[in-house]
Protein backbone atom coordinates (compact mmCIF):
# COMPACT_ATOMS: atom_id res chain seq x y z
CA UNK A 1 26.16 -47.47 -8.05
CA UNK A 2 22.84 -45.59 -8.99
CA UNK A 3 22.99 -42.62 -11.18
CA UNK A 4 22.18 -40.03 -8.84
CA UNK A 5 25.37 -41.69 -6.79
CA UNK A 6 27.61 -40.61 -9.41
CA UNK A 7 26.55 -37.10 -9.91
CA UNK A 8 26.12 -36.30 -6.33
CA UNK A 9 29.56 -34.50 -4.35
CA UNK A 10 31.22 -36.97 -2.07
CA UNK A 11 30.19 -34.75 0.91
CA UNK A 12 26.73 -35.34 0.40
CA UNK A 13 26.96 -38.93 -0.56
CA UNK A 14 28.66 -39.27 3.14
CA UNK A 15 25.36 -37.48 4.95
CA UNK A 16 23.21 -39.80 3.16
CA UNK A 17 25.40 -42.59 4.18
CA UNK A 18 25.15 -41.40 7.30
CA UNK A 19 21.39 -40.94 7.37
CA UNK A 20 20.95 -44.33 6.18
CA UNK A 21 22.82 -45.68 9.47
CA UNK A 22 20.99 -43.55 12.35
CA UNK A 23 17.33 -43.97 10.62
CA UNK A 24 15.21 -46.85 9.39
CA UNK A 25 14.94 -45.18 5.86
CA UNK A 26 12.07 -47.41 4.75
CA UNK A 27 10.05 -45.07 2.64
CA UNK A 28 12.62 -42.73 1.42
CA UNK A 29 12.76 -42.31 -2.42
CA UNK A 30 13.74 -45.89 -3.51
CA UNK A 31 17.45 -45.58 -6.27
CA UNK A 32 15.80 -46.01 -9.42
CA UNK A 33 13.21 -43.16 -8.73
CA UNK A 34 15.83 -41.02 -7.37
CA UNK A 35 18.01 -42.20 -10.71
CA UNK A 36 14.96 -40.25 -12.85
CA UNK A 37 14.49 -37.09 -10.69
CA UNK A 38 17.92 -36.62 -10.87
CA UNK A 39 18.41 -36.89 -14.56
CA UNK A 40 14.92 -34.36 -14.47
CA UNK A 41 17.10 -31.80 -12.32
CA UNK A 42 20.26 -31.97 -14.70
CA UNK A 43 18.65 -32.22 -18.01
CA UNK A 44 16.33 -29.32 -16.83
CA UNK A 45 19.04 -27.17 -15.58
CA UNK A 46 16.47 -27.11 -12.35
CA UNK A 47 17.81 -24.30 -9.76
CA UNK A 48 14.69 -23.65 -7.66
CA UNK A 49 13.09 -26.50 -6.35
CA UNK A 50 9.87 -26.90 -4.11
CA UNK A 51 9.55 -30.22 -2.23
CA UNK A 52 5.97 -31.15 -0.68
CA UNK A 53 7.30 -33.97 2.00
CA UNK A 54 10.22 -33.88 3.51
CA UNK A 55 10.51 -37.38 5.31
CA UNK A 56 14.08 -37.38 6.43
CA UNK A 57 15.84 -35.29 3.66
CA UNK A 58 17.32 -37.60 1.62
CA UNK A 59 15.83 -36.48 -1.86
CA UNK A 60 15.92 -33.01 -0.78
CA UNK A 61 19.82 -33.64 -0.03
CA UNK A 62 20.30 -34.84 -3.88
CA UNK A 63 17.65 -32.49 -5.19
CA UNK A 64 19.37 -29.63 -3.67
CA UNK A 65 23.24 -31.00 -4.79
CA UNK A 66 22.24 -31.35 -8.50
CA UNK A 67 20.83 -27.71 -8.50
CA UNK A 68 23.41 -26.42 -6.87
CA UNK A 69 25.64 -27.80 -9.62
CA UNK A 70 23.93 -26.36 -12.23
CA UNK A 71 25.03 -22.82 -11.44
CA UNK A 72 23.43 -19.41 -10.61
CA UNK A 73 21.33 -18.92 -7.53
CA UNK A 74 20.03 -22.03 -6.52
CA UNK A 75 17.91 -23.01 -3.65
CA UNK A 76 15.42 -26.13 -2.52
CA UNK A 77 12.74 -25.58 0.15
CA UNK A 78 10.83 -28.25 1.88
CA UNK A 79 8.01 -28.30 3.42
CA UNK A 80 6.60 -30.85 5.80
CA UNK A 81 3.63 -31.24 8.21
CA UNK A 82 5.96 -33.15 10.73
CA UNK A 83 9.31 -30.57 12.15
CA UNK A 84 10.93 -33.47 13.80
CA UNK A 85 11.37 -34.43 9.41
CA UNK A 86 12.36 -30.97 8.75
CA UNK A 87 14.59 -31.18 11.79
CA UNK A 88 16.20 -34.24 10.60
CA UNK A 89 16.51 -32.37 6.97
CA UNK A 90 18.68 -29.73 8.65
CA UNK A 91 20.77 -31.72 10.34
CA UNK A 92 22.01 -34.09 7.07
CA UNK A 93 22.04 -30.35 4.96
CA UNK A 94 24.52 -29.29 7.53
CA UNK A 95 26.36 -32.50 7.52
CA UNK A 96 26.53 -32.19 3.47
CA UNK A 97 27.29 -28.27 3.59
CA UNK A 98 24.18 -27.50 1.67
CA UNK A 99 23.07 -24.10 3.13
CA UNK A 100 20.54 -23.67 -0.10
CA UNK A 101 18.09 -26.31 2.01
CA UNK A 102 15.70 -24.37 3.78
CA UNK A 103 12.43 -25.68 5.56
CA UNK A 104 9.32 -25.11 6.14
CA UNK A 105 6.83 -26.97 8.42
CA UNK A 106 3.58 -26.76 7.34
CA UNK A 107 0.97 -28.17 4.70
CA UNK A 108 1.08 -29.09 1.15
CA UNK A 109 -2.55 -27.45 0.77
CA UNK A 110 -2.11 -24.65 3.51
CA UNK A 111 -3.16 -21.04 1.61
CA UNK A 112 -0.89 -18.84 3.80
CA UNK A 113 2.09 -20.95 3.16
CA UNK A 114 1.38 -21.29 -0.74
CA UNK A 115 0.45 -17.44 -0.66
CA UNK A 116 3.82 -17.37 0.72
CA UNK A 117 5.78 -19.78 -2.22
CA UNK A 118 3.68 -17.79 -5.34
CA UNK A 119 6.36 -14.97 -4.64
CA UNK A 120 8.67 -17.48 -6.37
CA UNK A 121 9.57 -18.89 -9.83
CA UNK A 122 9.67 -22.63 -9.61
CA UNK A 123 11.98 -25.05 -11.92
CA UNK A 124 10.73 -27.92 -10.57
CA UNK A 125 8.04 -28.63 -8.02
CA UNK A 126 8.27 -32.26 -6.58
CA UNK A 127 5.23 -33.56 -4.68
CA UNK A 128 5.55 -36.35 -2.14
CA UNK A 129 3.10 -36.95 0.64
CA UNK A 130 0.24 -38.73 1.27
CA UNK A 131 0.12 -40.93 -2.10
CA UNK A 132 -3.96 -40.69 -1.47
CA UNK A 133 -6.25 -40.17 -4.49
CA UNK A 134 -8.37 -37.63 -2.98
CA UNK A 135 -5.29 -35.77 -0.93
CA UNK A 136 -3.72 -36.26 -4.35
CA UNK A 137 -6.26 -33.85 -6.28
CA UNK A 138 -6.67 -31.48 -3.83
CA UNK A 139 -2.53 -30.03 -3.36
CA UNK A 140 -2.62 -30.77 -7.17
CA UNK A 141 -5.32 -27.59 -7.38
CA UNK A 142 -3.85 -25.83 -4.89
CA UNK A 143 -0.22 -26.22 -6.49
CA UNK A 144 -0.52 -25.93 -9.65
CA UNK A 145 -0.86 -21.90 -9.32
CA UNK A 146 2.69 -22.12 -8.67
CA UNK A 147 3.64 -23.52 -11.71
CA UNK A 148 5.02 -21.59 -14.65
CA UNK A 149 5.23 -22.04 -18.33
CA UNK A 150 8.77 -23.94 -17.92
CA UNK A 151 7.80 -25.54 -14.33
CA UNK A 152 8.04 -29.45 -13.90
CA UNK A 153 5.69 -30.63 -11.74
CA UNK A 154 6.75 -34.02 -10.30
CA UNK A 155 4.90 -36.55 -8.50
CA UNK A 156 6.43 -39.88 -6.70
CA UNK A 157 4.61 -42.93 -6.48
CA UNK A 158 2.32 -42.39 -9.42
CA UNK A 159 2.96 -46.18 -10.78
CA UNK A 160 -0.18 -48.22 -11.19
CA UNK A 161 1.91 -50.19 -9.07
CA UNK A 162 1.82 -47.47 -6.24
CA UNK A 163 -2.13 -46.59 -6.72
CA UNK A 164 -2.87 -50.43 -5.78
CA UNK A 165 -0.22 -50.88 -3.06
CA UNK A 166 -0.48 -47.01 -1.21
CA UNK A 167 -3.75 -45.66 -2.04
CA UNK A 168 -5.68 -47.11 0.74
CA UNK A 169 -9.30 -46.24 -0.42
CA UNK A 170 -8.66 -48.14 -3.56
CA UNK A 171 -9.47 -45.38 -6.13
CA UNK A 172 -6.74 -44.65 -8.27
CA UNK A 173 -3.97 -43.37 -6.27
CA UNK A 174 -1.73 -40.15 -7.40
CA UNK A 175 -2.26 -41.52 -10.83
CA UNK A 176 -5.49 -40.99 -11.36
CA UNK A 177 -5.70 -37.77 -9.68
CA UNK A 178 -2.69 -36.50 -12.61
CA UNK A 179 -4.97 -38.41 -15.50
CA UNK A 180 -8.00 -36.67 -14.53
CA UNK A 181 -6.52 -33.29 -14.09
CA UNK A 182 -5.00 -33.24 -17.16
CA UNK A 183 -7.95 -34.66 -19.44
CA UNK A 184 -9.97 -31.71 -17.76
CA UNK A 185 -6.83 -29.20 -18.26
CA UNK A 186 -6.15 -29.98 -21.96
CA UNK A 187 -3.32 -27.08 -21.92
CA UNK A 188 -1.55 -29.74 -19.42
CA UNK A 189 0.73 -32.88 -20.61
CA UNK A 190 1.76 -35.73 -18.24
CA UNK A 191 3.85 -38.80 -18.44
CA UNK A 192 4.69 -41.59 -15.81
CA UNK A 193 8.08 -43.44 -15.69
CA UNK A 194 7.36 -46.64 -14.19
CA UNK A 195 8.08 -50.17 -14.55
CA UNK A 196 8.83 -52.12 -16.79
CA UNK A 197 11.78 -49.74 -17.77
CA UNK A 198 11.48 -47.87 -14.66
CA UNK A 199 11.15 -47.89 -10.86
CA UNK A 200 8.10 -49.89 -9.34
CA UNK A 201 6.44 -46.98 -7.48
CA UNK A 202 7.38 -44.52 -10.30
CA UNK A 203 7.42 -40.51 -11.30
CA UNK A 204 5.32 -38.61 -13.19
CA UNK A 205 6.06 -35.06 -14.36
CA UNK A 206 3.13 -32.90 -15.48
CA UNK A 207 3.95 -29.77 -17.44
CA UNK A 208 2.38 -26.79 -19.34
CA UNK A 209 1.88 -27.60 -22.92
CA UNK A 210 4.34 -24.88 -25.27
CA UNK A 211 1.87 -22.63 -27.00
């Protein structure tokens, strides 16, 4: 049993269990990714989290469970460009009982909707879309406005593993877009969990540097 598995309620273990046998799930967030967001969410005390690609709400099913168990108001919202994702999101939410989930269909770079998402403080922002250098950079500028002193900003499939595999220009993938932004942003810090001591297609977390 993965990590996440064991901190997750049993009614939202039994949605994803659920999702698992109605969808081909090939491309959700494989366990030992999941394994470090969660342990981000818990160790973080996470509450409010913004998700940039739904798929079919699996992560945003754990995501929203883990902040939900760390107390106070929480709430995840997730945004996708596709609704029948954020469709399928709702569905598994109301199978787990997770009324925090709310979605939003739309783009990752879209100014109205991030105009929109500013109004918020963010705990953690996870970004999962396109897995494209170039796409990579640009919702990187355009999300990093939301992003507080204390905000993590997570990334999946930002392995070197990932850049060669998913980035289908060749140039770098979601891990080069993070390196460069940072070595230009000096009051930004950034580190990758990826193999060998963890998953293959890997998560980074940039964050604000403490005065």
């Amino acid at each position: 049993m993965s990590l996440y598995q064991k901190l997750i309620s049993p009614t939202t273990q039994a949605a994803l269990d659920m999702l698992a046998l109605e969808n081909d799930a090939t491309g959700t967030t494989p366990d030992d990714d999941m394994d470090v967001l969660a342990a981000l969410v818990v160790t973080s005390r996470a509450k409010r989290i913004l998700q940039f690609g739904t798929f079919l709400g699996g992560s945003a099913l754990v995501l929203a469970d883990l902040a939900a168990q760390n107390g106070g108001t929480a709430q995840l919202v997730t945004l996708d460009t596709n609704p029948a994702m954020n469709a399928s999101c709702r569905k598994y939410a109301e199978l787990a009982g997770l009324d925090i989930i709310v979605t939003m269909d739309g783009s990752s770079t879209d100014p109205r909707l991030l105009a929109e998402l500013g109004k918020s403080d963010w705990d953690l922002i996870f970004l999962d879309t396109t897995h494209q250098y170039e796409q990579t950079v640009a919702e990187i500028k355009a999300i990093v406005p939301l992003c507080g002193p204390g905000t993590l900003f997570c990334f999946h499939d930002a392995s070197s593993a990932a850049a060669a595999e998913l980035d289908l220009q060749h140039l770098g993938g979601v891990k080069r877009a993070i390196r460069e932004y940072c070595l230009n942003h000096p009051q930004w810090q950034w580190f990758v969990f990826e193999e060998p001591k963890w998953g293959h297609f890997g998560i980074a977390v940039m964050q604000k540097k403490v005065p």
